[in-house]
Protein backbone atom coordinates (compact mmCIF):
# COMPACT_ATOMS: atom_id res chain seq x y z
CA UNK A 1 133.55 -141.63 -163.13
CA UNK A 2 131.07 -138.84 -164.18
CA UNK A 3 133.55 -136.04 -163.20
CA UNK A 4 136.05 -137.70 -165.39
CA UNK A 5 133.07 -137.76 -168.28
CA UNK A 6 131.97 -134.49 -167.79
CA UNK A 7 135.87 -133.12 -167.92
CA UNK A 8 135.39 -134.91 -171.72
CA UNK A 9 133.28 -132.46 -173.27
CA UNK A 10 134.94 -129.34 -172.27
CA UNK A 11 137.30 -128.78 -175.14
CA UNK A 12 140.72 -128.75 -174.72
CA UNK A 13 141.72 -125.40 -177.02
CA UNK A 14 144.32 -123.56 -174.82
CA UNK A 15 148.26 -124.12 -174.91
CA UNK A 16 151.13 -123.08 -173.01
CA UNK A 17 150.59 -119.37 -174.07
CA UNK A 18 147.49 -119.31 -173.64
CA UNK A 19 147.69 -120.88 -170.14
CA UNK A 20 150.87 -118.03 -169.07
CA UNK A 21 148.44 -115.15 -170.55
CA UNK A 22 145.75 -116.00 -168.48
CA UNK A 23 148.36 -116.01 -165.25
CA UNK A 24 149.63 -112.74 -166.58
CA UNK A 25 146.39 -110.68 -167.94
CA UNK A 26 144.85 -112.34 -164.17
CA UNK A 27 147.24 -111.00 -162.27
CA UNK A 28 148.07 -107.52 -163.42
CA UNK A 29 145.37 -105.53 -163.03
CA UNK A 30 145.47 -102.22 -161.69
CA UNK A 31 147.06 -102.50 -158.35
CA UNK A 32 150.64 -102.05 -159.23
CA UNK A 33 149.99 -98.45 -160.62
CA UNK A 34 148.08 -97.65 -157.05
CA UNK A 35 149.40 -99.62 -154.38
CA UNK A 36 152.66 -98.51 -154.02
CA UNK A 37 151.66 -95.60 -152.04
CA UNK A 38 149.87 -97.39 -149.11
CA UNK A 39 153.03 -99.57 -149.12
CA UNK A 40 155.42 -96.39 -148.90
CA UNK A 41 153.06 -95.41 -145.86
CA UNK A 42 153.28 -98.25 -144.00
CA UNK A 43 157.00 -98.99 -144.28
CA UNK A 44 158.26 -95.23 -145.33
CA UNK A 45 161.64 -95.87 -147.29
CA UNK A 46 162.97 -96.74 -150.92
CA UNK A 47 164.71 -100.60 -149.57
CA UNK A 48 161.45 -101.57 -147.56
CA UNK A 49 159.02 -100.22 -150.28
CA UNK A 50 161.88 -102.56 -152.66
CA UNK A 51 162.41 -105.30 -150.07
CA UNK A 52 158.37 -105.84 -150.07
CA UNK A 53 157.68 -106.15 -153.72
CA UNK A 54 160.84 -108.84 -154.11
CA UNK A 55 159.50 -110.90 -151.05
CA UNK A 56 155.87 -110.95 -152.43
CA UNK A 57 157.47 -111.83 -155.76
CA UNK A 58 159.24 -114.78 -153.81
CA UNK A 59 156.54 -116.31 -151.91
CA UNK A 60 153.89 -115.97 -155.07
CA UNK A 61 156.46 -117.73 -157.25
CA UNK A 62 156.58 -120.21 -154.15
CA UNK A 63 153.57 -121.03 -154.08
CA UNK A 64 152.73 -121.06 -157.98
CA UNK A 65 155.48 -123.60 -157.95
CA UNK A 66 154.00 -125.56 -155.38
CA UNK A 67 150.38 -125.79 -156.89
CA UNK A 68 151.89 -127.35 -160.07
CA UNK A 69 152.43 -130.74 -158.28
CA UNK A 70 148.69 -130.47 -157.29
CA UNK A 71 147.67 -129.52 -160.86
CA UNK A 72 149.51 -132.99 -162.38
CA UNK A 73 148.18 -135.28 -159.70
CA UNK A 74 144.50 -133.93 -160.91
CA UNK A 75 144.47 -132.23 -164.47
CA UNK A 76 140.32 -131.01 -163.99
CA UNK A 77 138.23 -128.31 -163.94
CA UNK A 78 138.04 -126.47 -160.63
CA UNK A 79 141.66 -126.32 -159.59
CA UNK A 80 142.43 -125.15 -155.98
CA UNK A 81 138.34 -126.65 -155.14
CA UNK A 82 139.60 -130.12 -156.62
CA UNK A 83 142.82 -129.83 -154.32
CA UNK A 84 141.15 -128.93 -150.86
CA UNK A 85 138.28 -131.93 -151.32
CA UNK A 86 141.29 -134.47 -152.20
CA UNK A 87 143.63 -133.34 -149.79
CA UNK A 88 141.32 -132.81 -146.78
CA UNK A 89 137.06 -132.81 -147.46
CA UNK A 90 134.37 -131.71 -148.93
CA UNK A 91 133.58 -129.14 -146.15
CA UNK A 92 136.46 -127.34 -146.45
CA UNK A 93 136.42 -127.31 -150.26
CA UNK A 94 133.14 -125.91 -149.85
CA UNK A 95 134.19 -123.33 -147.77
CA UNK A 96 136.59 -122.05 -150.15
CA UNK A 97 133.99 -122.10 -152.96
CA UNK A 98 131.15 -120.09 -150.77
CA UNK A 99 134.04 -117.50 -150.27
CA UNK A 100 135.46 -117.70 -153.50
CA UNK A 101 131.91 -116.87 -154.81
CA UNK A 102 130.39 -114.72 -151.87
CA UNK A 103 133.55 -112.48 -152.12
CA UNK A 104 136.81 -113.76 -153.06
CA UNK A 105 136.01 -113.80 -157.13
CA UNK A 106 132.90 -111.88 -157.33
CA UNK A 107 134.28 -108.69 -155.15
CA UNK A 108 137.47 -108.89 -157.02
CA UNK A 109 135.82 -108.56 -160.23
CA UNK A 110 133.79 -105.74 -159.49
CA UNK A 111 136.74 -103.85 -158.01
CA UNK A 112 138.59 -104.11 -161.24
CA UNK A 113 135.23 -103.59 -162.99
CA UNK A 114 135.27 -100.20 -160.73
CA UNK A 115 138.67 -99.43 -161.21
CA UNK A 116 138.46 -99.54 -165.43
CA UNK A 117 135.78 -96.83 -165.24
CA UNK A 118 137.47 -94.69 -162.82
CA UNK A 119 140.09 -94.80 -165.27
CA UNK A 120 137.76 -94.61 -168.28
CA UNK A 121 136.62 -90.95 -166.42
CA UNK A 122 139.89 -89.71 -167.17
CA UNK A 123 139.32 -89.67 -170.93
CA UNK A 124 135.52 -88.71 -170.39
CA UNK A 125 134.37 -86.94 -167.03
CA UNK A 126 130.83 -88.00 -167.28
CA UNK A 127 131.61 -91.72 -166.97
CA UNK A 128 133.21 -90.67 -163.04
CA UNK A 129 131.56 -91.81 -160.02
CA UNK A 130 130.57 -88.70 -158.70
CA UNK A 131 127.99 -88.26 -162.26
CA UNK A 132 125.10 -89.29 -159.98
CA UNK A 133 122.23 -90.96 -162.19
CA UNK A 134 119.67 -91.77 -159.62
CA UNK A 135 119.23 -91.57 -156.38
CA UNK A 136 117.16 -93.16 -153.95
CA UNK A 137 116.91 -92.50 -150.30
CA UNK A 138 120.33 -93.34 -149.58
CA UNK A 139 120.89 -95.31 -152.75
CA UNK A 140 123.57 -93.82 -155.40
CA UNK A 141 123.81 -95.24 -158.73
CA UNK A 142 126.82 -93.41 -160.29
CA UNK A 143 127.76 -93.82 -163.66
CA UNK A 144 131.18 -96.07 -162.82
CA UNK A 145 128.67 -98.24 -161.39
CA UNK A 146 126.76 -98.73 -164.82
CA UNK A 147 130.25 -99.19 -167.03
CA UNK A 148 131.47 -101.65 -164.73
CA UNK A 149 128.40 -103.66 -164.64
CA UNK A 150 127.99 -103.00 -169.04
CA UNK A 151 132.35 -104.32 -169.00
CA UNK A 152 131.04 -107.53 -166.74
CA UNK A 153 127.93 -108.28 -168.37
CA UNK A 154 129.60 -107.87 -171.92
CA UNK A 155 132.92 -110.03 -170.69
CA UNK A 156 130.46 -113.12 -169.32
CA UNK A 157 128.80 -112.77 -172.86
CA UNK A 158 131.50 -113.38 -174.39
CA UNK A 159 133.05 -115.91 -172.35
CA UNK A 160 129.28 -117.73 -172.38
CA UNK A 161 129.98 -118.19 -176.49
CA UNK A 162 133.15 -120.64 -176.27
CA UNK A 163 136.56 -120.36 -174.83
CA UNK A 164 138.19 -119.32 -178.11
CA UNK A 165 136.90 -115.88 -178.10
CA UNK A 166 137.82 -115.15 -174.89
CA UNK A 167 141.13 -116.80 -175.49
CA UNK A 168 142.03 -114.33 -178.36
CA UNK A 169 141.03 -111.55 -176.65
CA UNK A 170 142.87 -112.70 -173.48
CA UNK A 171 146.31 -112.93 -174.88
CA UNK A 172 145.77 -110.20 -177.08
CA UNK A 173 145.06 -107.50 -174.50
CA UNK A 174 147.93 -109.38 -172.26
CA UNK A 175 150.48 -108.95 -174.66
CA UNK A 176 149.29 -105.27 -175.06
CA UNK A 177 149.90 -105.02 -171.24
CA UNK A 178 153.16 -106.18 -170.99
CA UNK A 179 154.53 -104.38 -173.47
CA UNK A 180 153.14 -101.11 -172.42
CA UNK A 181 154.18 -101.82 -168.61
CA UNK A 182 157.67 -102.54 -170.35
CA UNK A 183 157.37 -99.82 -172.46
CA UNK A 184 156.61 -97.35 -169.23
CA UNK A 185 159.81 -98.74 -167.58
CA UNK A 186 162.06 -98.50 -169.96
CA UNK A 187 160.80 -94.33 -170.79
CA UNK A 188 161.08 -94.26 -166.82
CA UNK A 189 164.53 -95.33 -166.56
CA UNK A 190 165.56 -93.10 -169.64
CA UNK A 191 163.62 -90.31 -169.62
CA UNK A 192 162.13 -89.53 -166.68
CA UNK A 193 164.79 -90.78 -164.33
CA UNK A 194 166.92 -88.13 -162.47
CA UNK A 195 170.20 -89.12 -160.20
CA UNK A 196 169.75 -86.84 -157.33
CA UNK A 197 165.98 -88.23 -156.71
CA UNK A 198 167.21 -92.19 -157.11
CA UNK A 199 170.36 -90.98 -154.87
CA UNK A 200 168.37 -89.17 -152.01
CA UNK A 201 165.66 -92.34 -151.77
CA UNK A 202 168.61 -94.44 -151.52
CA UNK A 203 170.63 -92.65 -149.18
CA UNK A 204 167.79 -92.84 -146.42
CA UNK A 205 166.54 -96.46 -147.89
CA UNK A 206 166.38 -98.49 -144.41
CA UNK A 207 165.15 -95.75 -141.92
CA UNK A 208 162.10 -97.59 -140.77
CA UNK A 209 158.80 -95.37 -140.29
CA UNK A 210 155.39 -95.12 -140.84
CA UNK A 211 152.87 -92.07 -141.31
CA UNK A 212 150.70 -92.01 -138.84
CA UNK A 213 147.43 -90.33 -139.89
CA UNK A 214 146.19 -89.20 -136.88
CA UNK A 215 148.96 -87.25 -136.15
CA UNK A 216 149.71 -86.34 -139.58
CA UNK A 217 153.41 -87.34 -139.46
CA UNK A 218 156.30 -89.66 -140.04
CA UNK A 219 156.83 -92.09 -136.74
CA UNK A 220 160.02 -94.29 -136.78
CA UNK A 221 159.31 -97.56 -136.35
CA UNK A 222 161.30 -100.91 -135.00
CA UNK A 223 160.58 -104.34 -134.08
CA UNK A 224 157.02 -105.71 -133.86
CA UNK A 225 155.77 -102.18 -135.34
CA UNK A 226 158.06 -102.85 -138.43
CA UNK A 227 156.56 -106.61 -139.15
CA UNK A 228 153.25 -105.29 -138.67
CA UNK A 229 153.93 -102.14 -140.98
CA UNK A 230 155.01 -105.01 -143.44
CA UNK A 231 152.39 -107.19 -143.21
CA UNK A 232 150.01 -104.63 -143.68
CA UNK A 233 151.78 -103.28 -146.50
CA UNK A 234 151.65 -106.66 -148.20
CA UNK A 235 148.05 -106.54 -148.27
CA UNK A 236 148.49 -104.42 -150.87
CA UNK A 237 151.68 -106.49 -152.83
CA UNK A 238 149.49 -109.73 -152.60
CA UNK A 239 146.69 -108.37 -154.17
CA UNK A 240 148.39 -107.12 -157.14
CA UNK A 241 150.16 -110.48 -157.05
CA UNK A 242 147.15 -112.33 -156.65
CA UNK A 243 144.52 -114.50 -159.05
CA UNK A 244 147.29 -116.44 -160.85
CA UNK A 245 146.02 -119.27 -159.28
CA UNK A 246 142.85 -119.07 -162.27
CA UNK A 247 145.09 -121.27 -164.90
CA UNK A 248 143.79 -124.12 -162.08
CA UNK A 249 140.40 -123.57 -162.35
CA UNK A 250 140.44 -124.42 -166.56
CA UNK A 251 142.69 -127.19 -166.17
CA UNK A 252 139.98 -129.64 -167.92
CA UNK A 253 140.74 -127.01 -171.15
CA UNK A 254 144.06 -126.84 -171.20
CA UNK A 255 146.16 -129.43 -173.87
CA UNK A 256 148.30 -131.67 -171.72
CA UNK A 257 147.08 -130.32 -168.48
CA UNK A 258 149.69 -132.15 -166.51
CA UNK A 259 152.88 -130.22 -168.28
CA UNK A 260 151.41 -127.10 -168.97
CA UNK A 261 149.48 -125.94 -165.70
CA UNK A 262 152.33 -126.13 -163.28
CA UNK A 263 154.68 -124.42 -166.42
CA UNK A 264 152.34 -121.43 -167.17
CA UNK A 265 151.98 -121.28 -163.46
CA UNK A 266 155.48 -120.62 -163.12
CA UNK A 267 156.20 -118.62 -165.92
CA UNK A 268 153.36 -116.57 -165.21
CA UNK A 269 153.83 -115.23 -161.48
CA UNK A 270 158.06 -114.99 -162.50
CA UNK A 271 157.02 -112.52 -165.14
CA UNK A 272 154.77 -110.28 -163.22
CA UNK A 273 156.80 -110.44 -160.49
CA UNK A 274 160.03 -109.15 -162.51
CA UNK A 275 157.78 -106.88 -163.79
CA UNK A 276 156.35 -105.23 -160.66
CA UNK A 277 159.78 -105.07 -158.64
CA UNK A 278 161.03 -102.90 -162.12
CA UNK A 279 158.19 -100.89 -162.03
CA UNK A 280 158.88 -100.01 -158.05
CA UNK A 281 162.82 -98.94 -158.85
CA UNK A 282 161.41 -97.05 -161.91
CA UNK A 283 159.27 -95.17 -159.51
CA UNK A 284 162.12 -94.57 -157.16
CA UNK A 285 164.34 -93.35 -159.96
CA UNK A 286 161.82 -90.69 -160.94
CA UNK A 287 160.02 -89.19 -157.97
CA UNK A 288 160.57 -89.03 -154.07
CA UNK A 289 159.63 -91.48 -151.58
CA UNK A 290 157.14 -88.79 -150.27
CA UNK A 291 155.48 -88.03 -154.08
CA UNK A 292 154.76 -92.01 -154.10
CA UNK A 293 153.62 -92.17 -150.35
CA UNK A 294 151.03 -89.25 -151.04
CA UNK A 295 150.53 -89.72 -154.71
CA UNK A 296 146.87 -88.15 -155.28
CA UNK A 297 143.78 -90.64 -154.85
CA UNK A 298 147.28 -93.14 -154.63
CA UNK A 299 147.67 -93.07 -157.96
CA UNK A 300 151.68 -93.30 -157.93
CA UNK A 301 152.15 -94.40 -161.62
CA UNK A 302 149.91 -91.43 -162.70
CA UNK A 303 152.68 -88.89 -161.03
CA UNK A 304 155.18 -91.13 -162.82
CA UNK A 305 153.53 -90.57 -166.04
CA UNK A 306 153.70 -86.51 -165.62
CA UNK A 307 156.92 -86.28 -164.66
CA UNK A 308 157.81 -88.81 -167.99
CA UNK A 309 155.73 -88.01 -170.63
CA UNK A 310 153.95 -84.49 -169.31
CA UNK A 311 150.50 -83.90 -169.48
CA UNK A 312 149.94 -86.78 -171.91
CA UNK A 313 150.94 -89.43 -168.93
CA UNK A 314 147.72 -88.53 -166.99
CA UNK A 315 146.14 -90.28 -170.78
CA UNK A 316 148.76 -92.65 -171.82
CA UNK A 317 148.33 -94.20 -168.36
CA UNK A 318 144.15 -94.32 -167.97
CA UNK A 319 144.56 -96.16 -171.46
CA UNK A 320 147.02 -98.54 -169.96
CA UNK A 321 144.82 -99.16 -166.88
CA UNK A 322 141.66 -99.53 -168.74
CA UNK A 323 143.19 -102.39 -171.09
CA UNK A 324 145.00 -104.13 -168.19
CA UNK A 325 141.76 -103.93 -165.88
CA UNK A 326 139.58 -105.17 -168.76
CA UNK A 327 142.30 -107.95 -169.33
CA UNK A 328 141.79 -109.01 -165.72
CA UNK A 329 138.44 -109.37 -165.39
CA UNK A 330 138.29 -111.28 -168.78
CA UNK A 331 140.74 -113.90 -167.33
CA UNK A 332 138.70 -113.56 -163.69
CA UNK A 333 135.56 -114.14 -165.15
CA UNK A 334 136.53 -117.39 -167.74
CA UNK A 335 138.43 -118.83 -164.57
CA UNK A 336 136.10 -118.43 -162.14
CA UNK A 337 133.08 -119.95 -163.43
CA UNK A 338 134.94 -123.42 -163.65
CA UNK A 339 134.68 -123.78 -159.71
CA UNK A 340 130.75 -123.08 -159.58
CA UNK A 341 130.76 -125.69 -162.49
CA UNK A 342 132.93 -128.61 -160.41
CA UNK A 343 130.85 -127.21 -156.81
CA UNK A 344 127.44 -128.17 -158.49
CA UNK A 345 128.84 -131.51 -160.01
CA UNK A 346 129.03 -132.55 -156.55
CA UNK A 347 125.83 -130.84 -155.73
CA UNK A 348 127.33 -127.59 -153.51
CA UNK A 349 126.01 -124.94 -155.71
CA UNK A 350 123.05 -124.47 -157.86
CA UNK A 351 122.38 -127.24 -160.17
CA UNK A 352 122.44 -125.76 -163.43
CA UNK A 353 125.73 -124.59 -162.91
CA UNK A 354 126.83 -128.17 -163.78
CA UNK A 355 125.63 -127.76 -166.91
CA UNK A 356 127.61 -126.69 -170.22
CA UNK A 357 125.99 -124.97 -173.18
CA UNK A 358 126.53 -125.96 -176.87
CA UNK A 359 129.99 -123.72 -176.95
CA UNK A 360 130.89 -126.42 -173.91
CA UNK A 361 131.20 -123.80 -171.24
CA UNK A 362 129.39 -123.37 -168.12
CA UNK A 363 126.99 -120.08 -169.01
CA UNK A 364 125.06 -120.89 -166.37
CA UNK A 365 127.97 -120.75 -163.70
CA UNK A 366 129.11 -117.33 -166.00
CA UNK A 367 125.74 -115.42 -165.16
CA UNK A 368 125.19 -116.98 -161.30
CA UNK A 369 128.85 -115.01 -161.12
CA UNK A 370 128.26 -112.12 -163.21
CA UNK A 371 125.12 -111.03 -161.54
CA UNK A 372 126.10 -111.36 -158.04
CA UNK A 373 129.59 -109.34 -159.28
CA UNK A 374 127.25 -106.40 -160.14
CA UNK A 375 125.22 -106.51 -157.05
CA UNK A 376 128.71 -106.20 -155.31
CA UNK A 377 129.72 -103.29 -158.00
CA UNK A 378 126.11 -101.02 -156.51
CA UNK A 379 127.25 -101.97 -152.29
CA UNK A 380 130.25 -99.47 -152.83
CA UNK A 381 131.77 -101.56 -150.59
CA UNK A 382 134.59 -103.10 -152.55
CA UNK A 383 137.55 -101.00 -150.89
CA UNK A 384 136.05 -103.37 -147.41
CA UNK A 385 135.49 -106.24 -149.77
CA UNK A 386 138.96 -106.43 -150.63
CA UNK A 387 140.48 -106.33 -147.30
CA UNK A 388 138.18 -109.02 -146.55
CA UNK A 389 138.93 -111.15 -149.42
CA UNK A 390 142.91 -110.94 -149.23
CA UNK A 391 142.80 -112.82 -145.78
CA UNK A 392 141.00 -115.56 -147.25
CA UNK A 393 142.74 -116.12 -150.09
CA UNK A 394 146.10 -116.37 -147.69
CA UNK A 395 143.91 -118.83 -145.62
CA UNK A 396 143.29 -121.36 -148.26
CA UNK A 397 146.80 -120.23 -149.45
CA UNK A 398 147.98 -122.24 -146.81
CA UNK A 399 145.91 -125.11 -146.41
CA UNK A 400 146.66 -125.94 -150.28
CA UNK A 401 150.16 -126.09 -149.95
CA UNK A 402 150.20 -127.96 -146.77
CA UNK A 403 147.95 -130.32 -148.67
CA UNK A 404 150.62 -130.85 -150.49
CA UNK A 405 152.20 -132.63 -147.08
CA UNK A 406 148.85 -134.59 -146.70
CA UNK A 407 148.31 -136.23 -150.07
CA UNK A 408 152.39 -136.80 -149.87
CA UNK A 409 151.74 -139.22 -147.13
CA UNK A 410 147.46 -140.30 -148.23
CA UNK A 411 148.24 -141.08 -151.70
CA UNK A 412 152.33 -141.75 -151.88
CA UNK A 413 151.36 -144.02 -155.38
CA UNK A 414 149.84 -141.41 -157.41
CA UNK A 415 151.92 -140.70 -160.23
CA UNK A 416 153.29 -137.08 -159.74
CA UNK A 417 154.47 -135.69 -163.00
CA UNK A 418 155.75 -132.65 -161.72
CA UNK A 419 156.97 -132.23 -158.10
CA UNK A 420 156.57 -129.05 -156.17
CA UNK A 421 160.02 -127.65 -156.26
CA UNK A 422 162.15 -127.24 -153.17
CA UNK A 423 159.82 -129.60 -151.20
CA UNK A 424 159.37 -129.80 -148.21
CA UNK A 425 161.68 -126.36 -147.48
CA UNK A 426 160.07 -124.03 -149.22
CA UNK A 427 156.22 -125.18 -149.11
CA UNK A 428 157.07 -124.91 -145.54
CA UNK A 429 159.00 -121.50 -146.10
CA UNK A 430 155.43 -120.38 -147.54
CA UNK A 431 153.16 -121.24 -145.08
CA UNK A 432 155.15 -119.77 -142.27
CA UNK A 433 155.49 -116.78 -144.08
CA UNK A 434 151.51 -116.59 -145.15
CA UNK A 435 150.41 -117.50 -141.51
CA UNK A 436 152.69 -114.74 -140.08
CA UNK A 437 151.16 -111.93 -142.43
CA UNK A 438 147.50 -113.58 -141.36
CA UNK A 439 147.99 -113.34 -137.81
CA UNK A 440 149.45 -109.41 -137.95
CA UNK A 441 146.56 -108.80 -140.33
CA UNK A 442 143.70 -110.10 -137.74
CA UNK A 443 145.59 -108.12 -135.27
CA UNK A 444 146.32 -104.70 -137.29
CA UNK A 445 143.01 -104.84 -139.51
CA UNK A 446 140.61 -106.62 -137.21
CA UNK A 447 137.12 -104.78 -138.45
CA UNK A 448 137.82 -105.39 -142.21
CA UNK A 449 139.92 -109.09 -142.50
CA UNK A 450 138.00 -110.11 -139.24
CA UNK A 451 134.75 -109.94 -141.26
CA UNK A 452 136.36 -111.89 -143.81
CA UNK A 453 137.10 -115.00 -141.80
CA UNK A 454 133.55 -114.70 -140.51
CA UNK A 455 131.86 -114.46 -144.39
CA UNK A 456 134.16 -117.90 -144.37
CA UNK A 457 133.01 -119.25 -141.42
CA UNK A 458 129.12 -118.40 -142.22
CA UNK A 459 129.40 -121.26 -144.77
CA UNK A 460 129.37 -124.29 -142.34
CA UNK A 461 125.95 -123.63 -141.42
CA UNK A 462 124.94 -123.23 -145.14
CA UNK A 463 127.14 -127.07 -146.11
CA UNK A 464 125.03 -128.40 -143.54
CA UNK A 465 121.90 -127.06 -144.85
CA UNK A 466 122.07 -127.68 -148.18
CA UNK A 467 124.17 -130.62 -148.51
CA UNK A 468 122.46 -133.61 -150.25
CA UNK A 469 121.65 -136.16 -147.74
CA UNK A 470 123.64 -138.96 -149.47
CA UNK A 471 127.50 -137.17 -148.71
């Protein structure tokens, strides 16, 4: 019973709205102005570059769908934790919270922490990562380090003084986004689109190649060398896709928790994904498949900004980048510290990470996340990080929504208010999917996403060690 008392005294100030925003303003964060052109590299033509985007779309709406029979049966803080203890133990839900905090949450914030002030060098050169502010033996500190470490520390403040603030702010900067990415689209499509480009791309849409960089050219590719060009392109997809699964984590403040989790859930990951498969066919309609596949420092939507709006795109679209990066980590950072919170209730993580301030939110949780987030931000090993992170997330992907099949069958009584739609088909349609893109990954990307299985696998020693002796 003292989960169910502690869920009491969070406050339960966020509706349906509030609860989509967070999906939304999670998910969108900077990859789907730079991703595009590793994707166009792997799979080299307009239809795959589409066909990629719409089947990401798919399975992310899949398995948002899914999670919102999991989110009825338990309404609490902690989320996709909660699920994995339930539906298998508390091992394996601890080995999704020491990667969720080693790497999975904490890298991805301090990527998007990165990737605001690369943007925010745009509009003021000094703030770049090559103004070097000190330097020790082979120690950088560059000044994107500091302003993503200032945009984390200032984002945990806020979120450490009640969930209201951050709520605001949250939707706020979410609607903001979505307008803007609309906004970008629609001047795309009327502006800067010209028939010949969106006629050549499609003409030559399902001629299957990659660029090989070591030869510096265009290979065609069939069979196994097409899955694995895109499965490896998805890397890219997913992670722009990802982090709508953070509604989960604030379940316990969320008003009627069993309706409106699984609905934002969906709404959420339909939107964004409408959103990024219009964004792809507005790049198509304005530039060639080659100007997105070698898009300077990949920064495709950039290129689509000149050719719209001139030399004011290269601005319009660091300002849109900044806001939608600084919406993510807002949403990253509020979500996140709800596992740590639930972990040290059942005495996995550091105690006073159980505890909730006067504003009755975990601060404690907040600053055990934001500091290791800005260690990450000074390794200037992110770009890795992220590789590694992606394959873990698609791991536990998996293992949720086959829980689904478990507690089906372990707990047929609980009520189930909501019931994952399509089931068993499409659940099973996910996890096929998800395990084939895991298995190319390990064997296309074995340095970087074979690292990340082992940061998972380093936590069994660490449950045994530090498990208290009565579990």
């Amino acid at each position: 019973m003292e989960q169910e008392n502690q869920d009491q005294s969070f406050k339960r100030e966020l509706g349906l709205l509030d609860g989509t925003m967070l999906v939304v303003g999670s998910m969108i964060g900077s990859g789907i102005f730079i991703v595009s052109a590793d994707i166009a590299r792997h799979v080299g033509a307009a239809g795959w570059l589409i066909l990629v985007w719409v089947l990401t779309g798919l399975i992310t709406v899949i398995a948002a769908v899914s999670y919102g029979e999991l989110s009825a049966m338990f309404p609490k803080a902690g989320g996709q934790y909660v699920y994995l203890k339930e539906a298998y133990n508390k091992l394996i839900a601890f080995l999704y919270g020491w990667s969720f905090f080693a790497v999975i949450q904490t890298g991805t914030i301090a990527a998007v922490g990165v990737a605001f002030s690369k943007f925010a060098a745009y509009l003021y050169a000094p703030l770049s990562d090559e103004n070097i502010l000190y330097q020790l033996g082979s120690f950088k500190l560059n000044a994107a380090q500091v302003v993503s470490i200032i945009t984390i520390i200032f984002l945990s403040y806020l979120n450490s003084r009640g969930v209201k603030n951050s709520k605001l702010l949250q939707t706020f900067l979410t609607i903001i986004k979505i307008l803007s990415l609309f906004g970008l689209i629609i001047f795309g499509f009327t502006i800067g689109a010209k028939a010949e480009v969106w006629n050549a791309n499609w003409a030559d849409a399902w001629n299957t190649r990659a660029f090989d960089a070591s030869t510096n050219s265009w290979v065609s590719i069939g069979g196994t060398a097409l899955l694995s060009g895109i499965s490896a392109a998805m890397v890219g997809s997913l992670f722009s896709s990802d982090a709508w699964v953070g509604v989960t984590f604030i379940a316990g403040e969320i008003r009627d928790p069993k309706r409106n989790v699984g609905l934002s859930l969906f709404l959420g990951t339909f939107i964004v994904s409408i959103i990024y498969v219009l964004a792809n066919l507005m790049y198509i309609s304005v530039m060639p498949l080659n100007e997105i596949a070698f898009a300077k420092s990949d920064r495709v939507a950039v290129v689509s900004a000149g050719y719209i709006f001139g030399s004011m795109g290269t601005i319009i679209i660091a300002v849109m980048i900044m806001i939608s990066t600084f919406a993510c980590n807002n949403g990253l950072i509020m979500a996140g510290a709800r596992v740590y919170y639930t972990m040290a209730k059942d005495g996995l993580f550091f105690k006073k990470a159980a505890l909730l301030n006067k504003a009755s939110v975990p601060a404690w949780a907040l600053w055990f996340q934001c500091i290791w987030a800005c260690a990450l931000c000074l390794t200037g090993k992110y770009g890795d990080l992220l590789d590694y992170v992606m394959i873990i997330v698609i791991i536990f992907y998996i293992l949720t929504i086959y829980g689904i099949f478990i507690l089906r069958r372990k707990m047929p009584n609980v009520e189930r208010p909501y019931k994952a739609f399509g089931y068993p088909v499409l659940p099973f349609f996910y996890i096929i999917i998800a395990s084939a893109i895991c298995v190319a990954l390990l064997i296309t990307k074995t340095s970087t996403c074979g690292w990340g299985v082992v940061i998972m696998l380093a936590g069994i020693p660490v449950y045994y060690l530090t498990k208290p002796k009565d579990s």
